[in-house]
Protein backbone atom coordinates (compact mmCIF):
# COMPACT_ATOMS: atom_id res chain seq x y z
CA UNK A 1 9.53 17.38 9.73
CA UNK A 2 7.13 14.52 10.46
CA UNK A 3 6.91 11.83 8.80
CA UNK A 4 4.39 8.86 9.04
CA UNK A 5 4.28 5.41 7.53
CA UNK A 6 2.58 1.52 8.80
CA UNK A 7 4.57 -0.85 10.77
CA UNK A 8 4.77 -3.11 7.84
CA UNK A 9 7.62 -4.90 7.07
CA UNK A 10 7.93 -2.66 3.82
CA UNK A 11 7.98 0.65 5.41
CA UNK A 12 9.96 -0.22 8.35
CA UNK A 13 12.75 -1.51 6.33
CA UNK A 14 12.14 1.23 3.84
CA UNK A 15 12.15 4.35 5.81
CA UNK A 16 14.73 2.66 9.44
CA UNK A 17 18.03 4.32 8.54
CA UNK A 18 16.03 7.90 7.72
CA UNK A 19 13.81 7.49 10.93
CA UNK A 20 17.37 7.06 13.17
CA UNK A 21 19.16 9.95 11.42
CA UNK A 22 21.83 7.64 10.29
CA UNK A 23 21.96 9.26 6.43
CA UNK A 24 24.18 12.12 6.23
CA UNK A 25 22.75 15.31 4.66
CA UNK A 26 19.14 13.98 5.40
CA UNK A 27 16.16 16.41 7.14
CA UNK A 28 15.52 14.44 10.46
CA UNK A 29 12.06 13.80 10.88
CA UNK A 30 10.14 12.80 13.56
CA UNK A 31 7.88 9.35 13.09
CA UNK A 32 4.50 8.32 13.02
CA UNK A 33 3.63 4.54 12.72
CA UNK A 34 -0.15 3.94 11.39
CA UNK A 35 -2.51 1.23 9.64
CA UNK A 36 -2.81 2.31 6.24
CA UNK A 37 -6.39 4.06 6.03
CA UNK A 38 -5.67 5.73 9.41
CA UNK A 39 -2.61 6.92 6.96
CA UNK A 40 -4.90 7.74 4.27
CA UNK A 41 -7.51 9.60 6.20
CA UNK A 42 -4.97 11.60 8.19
CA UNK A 43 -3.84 13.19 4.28
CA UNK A 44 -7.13 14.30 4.06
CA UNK A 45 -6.50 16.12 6.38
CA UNK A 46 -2.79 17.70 5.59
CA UNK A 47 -1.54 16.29 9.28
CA UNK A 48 1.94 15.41 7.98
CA UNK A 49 4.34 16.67 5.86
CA UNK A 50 5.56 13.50 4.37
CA UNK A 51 3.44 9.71 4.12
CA UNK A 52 2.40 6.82 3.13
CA UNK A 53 -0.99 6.60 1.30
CA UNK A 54 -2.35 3.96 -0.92
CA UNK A 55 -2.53 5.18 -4.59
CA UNK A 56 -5.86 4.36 -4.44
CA UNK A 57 -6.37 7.53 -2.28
CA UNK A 58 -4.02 9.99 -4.33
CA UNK A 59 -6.67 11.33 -6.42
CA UNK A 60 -8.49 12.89 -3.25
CA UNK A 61 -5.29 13.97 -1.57
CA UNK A 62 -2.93 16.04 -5.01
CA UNK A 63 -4.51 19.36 -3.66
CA UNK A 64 -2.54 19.05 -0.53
CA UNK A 65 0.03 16.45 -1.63
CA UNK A 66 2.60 15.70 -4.59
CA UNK A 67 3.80 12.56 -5.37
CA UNK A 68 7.38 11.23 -4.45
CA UNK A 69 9.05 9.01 -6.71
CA UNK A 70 10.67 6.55 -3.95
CA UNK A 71 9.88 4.53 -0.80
CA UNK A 72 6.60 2.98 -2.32
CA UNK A 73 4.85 -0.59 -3.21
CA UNK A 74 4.32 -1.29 -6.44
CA UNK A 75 5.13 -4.10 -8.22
CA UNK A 76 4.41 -7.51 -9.54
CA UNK A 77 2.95 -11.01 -8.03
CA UNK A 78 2.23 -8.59 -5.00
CA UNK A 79 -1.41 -7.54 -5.49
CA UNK A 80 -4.14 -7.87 -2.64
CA UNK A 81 -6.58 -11.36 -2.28
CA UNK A 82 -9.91 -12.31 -1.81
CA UNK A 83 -10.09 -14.83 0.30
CA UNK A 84 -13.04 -17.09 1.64
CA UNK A 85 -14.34 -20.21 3.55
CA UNK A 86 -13.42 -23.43 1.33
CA UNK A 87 -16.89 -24.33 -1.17
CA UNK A 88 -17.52 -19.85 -1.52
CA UNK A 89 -18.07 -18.63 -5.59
CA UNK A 90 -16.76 -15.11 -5.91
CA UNK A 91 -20.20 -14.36 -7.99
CA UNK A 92 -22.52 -15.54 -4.81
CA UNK A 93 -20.31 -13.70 -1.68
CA UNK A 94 -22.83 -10.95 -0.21
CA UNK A 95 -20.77 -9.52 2.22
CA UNK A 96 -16.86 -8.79 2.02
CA UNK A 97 -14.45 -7.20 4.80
CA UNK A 98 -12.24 -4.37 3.38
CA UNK A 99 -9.43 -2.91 4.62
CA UNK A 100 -10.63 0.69 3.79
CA UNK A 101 -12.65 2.75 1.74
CA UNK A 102 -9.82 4.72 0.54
CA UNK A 103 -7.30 1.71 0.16
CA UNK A 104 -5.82 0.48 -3.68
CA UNK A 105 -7.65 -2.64 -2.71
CA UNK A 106 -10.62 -1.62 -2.62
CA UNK A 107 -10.65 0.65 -5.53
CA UNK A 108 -9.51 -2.75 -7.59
CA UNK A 109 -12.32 -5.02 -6.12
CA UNK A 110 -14.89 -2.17 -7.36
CA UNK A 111 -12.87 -1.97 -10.81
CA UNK A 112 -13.28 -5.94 -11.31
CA UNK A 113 -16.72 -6.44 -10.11
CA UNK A 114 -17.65 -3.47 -12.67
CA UNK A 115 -15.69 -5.03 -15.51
CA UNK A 116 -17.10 -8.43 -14.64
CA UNK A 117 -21.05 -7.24 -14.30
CA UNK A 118 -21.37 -8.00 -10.92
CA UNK A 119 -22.78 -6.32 -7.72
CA UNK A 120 -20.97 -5.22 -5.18
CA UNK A 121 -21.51 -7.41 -1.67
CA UNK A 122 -21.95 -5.22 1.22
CA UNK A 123 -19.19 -3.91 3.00
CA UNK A 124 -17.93 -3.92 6.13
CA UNK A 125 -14.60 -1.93 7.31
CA UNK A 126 -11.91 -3.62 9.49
CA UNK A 127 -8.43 -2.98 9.96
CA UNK A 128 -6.34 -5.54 7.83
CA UNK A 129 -4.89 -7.51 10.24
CA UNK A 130 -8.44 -8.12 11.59
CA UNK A 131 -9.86 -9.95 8.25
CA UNK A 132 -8.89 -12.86 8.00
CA UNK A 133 -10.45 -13.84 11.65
CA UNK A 134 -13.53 -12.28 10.81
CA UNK A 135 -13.69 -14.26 7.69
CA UNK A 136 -13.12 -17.47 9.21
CA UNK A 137 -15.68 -17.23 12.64
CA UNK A 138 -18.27 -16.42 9.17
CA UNK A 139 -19.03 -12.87 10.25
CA UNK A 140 -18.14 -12.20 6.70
CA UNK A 141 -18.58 -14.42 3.63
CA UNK A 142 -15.42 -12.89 2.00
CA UNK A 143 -12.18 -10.59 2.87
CA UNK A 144 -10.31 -8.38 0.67
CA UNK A 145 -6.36 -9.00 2.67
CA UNK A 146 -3.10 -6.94 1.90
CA UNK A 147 -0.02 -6.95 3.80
CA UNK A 148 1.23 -10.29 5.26
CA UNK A 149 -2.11 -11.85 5.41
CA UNK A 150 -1.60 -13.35 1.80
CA UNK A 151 1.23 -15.37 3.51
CA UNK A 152 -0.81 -16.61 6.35
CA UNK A 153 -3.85 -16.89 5.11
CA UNK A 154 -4.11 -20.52 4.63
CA UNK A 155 -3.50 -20.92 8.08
CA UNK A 156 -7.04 -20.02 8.87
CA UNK A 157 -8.13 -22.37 6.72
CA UNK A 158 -9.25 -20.01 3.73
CA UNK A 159 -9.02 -20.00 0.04
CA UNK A 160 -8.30 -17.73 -2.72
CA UNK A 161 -11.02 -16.34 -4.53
CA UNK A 162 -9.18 -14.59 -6.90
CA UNK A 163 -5.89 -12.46 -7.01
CA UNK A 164 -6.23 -8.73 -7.73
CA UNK A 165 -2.56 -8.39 -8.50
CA UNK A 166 -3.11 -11.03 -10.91
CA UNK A 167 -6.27 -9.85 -12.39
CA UNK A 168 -4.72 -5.90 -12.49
CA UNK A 169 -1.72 -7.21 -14.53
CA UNK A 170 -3.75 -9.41 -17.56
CA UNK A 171 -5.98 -6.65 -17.46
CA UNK A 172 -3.49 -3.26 -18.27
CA UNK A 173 -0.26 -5.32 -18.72
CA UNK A 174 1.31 -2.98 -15.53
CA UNK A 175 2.92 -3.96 -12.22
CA UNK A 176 0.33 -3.08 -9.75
CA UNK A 177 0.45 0.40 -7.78
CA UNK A 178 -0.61 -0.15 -4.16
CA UNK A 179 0.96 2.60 -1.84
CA UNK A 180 3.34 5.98 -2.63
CA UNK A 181 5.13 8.05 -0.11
CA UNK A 182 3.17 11.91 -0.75
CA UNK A 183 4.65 15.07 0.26
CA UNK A 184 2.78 18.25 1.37
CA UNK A 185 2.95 21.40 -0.81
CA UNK A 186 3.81 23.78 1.45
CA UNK A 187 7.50 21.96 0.77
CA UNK A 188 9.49 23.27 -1.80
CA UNK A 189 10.37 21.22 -4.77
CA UNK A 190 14.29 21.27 -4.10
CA UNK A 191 13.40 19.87 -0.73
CA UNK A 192 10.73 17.15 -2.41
CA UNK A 193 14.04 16.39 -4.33
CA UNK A 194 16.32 15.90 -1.35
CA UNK A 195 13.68 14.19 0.42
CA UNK A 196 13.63 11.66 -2.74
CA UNK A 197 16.95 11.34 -2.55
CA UNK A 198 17.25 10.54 1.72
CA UNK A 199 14.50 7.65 1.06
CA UNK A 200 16.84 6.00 -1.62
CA UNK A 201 19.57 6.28 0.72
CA UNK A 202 17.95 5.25 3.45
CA UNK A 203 16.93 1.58 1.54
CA UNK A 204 20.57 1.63 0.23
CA UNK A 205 21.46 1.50 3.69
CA UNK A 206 18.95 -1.28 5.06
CA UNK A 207 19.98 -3.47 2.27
CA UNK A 208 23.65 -2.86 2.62
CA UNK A 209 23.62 -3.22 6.95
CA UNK A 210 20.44 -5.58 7.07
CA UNK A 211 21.75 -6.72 10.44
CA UNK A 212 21.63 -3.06 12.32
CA UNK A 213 17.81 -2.44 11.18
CA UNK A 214 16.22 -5.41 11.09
CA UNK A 215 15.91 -4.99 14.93
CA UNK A 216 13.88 -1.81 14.15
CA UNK A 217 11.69 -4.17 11.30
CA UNK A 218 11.26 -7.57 14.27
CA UNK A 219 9.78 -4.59 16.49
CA UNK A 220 7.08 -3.45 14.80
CA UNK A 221 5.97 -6.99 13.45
CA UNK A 222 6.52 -8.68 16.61
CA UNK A 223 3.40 -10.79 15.93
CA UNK A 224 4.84 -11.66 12.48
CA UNK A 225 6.83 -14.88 12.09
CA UNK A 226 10.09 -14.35 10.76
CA UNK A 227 9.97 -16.18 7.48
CA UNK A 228 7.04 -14.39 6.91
CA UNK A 229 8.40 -10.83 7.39
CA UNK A 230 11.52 -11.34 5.88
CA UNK A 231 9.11 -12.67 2.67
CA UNK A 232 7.34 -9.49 3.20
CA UNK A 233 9.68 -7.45 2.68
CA UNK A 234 11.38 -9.28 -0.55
CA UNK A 235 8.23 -9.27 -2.02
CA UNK A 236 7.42 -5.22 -1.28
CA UNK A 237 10.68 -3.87 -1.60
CA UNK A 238 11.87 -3.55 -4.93
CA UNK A 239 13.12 -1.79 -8.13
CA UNK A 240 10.37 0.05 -7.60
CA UNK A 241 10.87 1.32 -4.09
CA UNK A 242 13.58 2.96 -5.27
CA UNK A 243 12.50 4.81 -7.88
CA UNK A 244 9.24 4.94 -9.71
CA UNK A 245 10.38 4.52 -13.50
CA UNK A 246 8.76 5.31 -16.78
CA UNK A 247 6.93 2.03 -15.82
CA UNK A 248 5.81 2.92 -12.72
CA UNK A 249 4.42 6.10 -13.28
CA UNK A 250 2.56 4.36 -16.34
CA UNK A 251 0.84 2.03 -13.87
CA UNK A 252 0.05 5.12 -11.44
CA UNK A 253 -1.60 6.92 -14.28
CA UNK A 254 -3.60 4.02 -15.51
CA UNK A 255 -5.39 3.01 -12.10
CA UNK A 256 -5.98 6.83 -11.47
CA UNK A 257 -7.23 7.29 -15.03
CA UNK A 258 -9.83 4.13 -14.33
CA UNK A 259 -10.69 5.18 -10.84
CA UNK A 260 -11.68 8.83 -12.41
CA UNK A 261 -13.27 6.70 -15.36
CA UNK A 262 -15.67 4.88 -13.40
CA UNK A 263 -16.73 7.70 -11.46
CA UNK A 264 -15.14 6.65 -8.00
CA UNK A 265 -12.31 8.78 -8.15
CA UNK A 266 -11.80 12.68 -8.93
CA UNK A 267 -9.81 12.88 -11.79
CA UNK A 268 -6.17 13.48 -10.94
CA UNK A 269 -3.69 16.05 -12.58
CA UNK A 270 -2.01 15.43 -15.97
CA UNK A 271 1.66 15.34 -13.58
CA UNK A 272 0.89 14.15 -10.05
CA UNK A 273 4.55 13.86 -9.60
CA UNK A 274 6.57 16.30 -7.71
């Protein structure tokens, strides 16, 4: 079974005991490490039976995919940034890096700019570790960073514009939904279930023998400073990583519900879930 996720902290910690076959009863899979809209694009095209996607993206992807109810990000104080040179207005930028056209980021920047009457800048596409330098050499007037950058993003010498975490939770009064693990339906729903299951097991594992994975994590963000992936991953993996709750799915069903609203989304099924 393959199974593909990013080399963020998150995931890493997330999915380390399940990618070494150290859970007993679990389906071994074979692993895939990708940025998040080569992730999301890759669904689109049914290329892996289990993955990480960004919710924002679930709406194109529930013909081929059904939502798992562990292993994601969603949560609170956790929601992507728009960041800019010191002295930039959010209401003048005219050009913004995203991180994808498919990503929960950008499907909230188009939600607040709608709500707030403004037009959207022009676009330009970069993978999200490349942002925040194009934002500060001014190739860009404004970047729209997930991940880590909204720990290091200072050190370029940028400021918040506004937080869409923030804005997301005033707004609907839900933790914010920003990436789900998806599994394809050719799989049947008793192995969705055991699947489910191996993912909880697996973070029960990585938070009960931190010492044997993080190894595993340091790899893949071996141009991360420590402090800042271990604040990654305390601020990504949560309650909610291990199971989606009654709150959770509310949140899920509200930004898919406003995606389809505005027009930007295909409306999802009534139970996404599997």
């Amino acid at each position: 079974m393959k199974l593909a996720y990013s080399p963020c902290p998150n995931d890493t910690y997330i999915f380390a005991a399940l990618t070494h076959h150290v859970i007993p009863g679990a389906p071994r899979v074979e692993v895939a490490l990708h940025d998040i809209e080569e992730l999301n694009a890759a669904a689109r095209e049914g290329r892996y039976e289990l993955t990480k996607i960004s919710y924002g993206a679930i709406p194109f992807l529930l013909d081929r995919y059904r939502l798992l109810r562990s292993g994601g990000a969603l949560g609170r104080g956790c929601g992507p940034l728009v960041v800019a040179r010191p002295g930039t207005v959010l209401e003048g930028i005219r050009s913004v890096a995203i991180p994808g056209q498919m990503t929960t980021a950008y499907l909230l920047l188009r939600l607040l700019f709608a709500e707030r009457g403004l037009l959207l800048p022009e676009v330009r596409t970069l993978r999200f570790d490349g942002i925040l330098g194009a934002v500060a050499r001014n190739e860009v007037e404004a970047g729209l960073i997930i991940h880590e950058s909204r720990f290091t993003y200072r050190d370029h010498g940028l400021v918040s514009l506004v937080d869409l975490g923030e804005w997301w939770e005033q707004a609907t009064g839900h933790p914010i939904p920003l990436g789900g693990i998806l599994a394809r339906r050719d799989l049947p729903i008793e192995a969705c279930q055991r699947i489910d299951e191996s993912i909880r097991l697996s973070l029960a594992h990585a938070r009960a023998h931190e010492d044997e994975i993080i190894g595993y994590v340091r790899e893949h963000a071996q141009e991360m400073d420590e402090q800042v992936m271990r604040s990654h991953i305390a601020l990504y993996v949560n309650e909610f990583s291990d199971d989606l709750g009654t709150e959770g799915e509310a949140a899920i069903r509200v930004l898919l519900e406003r995606g389809a609203k505005a027009g930007w989304t295909p409306a999802a099924p009534v139970d996404p879930f599997a």
